[in-house]
Protein backbone atom coordinates (compact mmCIF):
# COMPACT_ATOMS: atom_id res chain seq x y z
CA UNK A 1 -8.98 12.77 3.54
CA UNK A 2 -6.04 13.29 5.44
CA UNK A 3 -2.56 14.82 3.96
CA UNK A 4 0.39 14.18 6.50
CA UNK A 5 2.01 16.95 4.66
CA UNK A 6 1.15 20.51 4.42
CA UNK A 7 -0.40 21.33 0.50
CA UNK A 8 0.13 24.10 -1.24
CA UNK A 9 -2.87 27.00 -0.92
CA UNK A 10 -3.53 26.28 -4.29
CA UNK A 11 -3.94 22.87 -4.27
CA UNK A 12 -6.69 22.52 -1.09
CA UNK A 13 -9.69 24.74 -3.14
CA UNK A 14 -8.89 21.38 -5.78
CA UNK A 15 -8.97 18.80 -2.63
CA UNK A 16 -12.25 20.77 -1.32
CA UNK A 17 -13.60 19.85 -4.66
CA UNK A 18 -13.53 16.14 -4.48
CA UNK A 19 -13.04 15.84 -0.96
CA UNK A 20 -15.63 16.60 2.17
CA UNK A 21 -13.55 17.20 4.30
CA UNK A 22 -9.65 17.68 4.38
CA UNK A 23 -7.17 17.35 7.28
CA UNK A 24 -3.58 18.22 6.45
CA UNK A 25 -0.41 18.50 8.51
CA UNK A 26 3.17 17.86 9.33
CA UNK A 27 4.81 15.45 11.69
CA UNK A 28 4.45 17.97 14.50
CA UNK A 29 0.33 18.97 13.13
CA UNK A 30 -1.15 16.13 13.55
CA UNK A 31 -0.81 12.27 15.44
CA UNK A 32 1.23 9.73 15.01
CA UNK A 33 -0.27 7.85 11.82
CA UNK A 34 -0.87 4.42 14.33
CA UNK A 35 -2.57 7.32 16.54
CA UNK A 36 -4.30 8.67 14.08
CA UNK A 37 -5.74 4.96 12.71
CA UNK A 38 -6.74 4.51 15.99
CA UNK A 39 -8.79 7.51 16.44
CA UNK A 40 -10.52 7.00 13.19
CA UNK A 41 -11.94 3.28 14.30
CA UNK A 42 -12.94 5.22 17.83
CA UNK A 43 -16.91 5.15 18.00
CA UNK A 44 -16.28 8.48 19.94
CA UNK A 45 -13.94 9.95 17.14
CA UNK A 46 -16.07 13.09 17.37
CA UNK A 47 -14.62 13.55 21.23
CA UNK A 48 -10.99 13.18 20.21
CA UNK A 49 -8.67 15.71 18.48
CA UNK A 50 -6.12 14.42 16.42
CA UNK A 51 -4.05 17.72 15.21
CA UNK A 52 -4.40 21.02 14.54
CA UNK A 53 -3.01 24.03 13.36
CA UNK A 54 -1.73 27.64 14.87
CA UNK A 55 -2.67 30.99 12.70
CA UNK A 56 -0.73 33.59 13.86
CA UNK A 57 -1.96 36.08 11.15
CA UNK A 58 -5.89 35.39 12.16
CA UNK A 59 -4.98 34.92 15.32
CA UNK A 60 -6.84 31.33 15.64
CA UNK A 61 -5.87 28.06 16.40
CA UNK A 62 -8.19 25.64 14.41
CA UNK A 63 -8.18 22.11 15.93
CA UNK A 64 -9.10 18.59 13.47
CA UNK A 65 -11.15 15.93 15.53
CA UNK A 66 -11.27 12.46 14.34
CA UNK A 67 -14.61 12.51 12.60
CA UNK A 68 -12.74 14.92 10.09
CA UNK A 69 -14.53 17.94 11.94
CA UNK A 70 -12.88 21.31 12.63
CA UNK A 71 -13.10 23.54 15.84
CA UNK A 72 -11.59 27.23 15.31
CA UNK A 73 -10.93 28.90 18.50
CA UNK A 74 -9.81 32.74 18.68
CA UNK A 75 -6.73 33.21 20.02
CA UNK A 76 -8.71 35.51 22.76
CA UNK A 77 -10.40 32.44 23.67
CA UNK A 78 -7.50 31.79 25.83
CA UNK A 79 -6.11 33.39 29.36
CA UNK A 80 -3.17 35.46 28.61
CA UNK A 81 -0.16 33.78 30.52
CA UNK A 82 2.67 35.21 28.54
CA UNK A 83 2.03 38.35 26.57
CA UNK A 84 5.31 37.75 24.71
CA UNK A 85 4.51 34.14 23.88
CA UNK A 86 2.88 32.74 20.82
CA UNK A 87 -0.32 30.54 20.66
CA UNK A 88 2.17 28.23 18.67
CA UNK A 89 3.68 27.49 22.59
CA UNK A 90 0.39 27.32 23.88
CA UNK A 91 -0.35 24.19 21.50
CA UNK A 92 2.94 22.37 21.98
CA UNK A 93 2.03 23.13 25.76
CA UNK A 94 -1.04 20.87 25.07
CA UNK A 95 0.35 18.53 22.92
CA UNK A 96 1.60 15.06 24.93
CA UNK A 97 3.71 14.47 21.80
CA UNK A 98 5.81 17.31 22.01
CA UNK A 99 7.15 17.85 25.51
């Protein structure tokens, strides 16, 4: 399922429940929804990313593929460029959607 909104933390445990697998987001989280229909038809939909989602407080930045599949990175994963920056910049950098 995808949720082009952001749920409440209450609410995903419920989603998890009769769901597989959830991908939620705001207009800025994820693809355009014409994107995001596209990368779902994609017989490579594993290969593609179609959002994700910056965790300051865990430090991670957990990406959503099209297959509904989740890669969490550690925000140590990445060269620091800019001590002062946040990994939210580094994912806008990254994003063709944004700049």
């Amino acid at each position: 399922m995808i949720l082009l909104y952001q749920p409440t933390l209450a609410s995903i445990p419920v989603l998890w429940r009769y769901f597989y697998r959830v991908v939620f987001g705001g207009e800025k989280d994820l693809l355009p929804p014409e994107e995001l229909a596209g990368a779902a038809r994609n017989r490579n939909k594993a290969d593609l990313f179609i959002g994700g989602i910056v965790d300051d407080d865990s430090k991670t930045l957990t990406l959503w593929r099209g297959d509904l599949t989740t890669l969490t990175v550690p925000f140590t994963a990445f060269p620091t460029f800019c001590p002062s920056c946040s990994m939210i910049l580094l994912f806008y950098l990254l994003d063709d959607y944004s700049l």
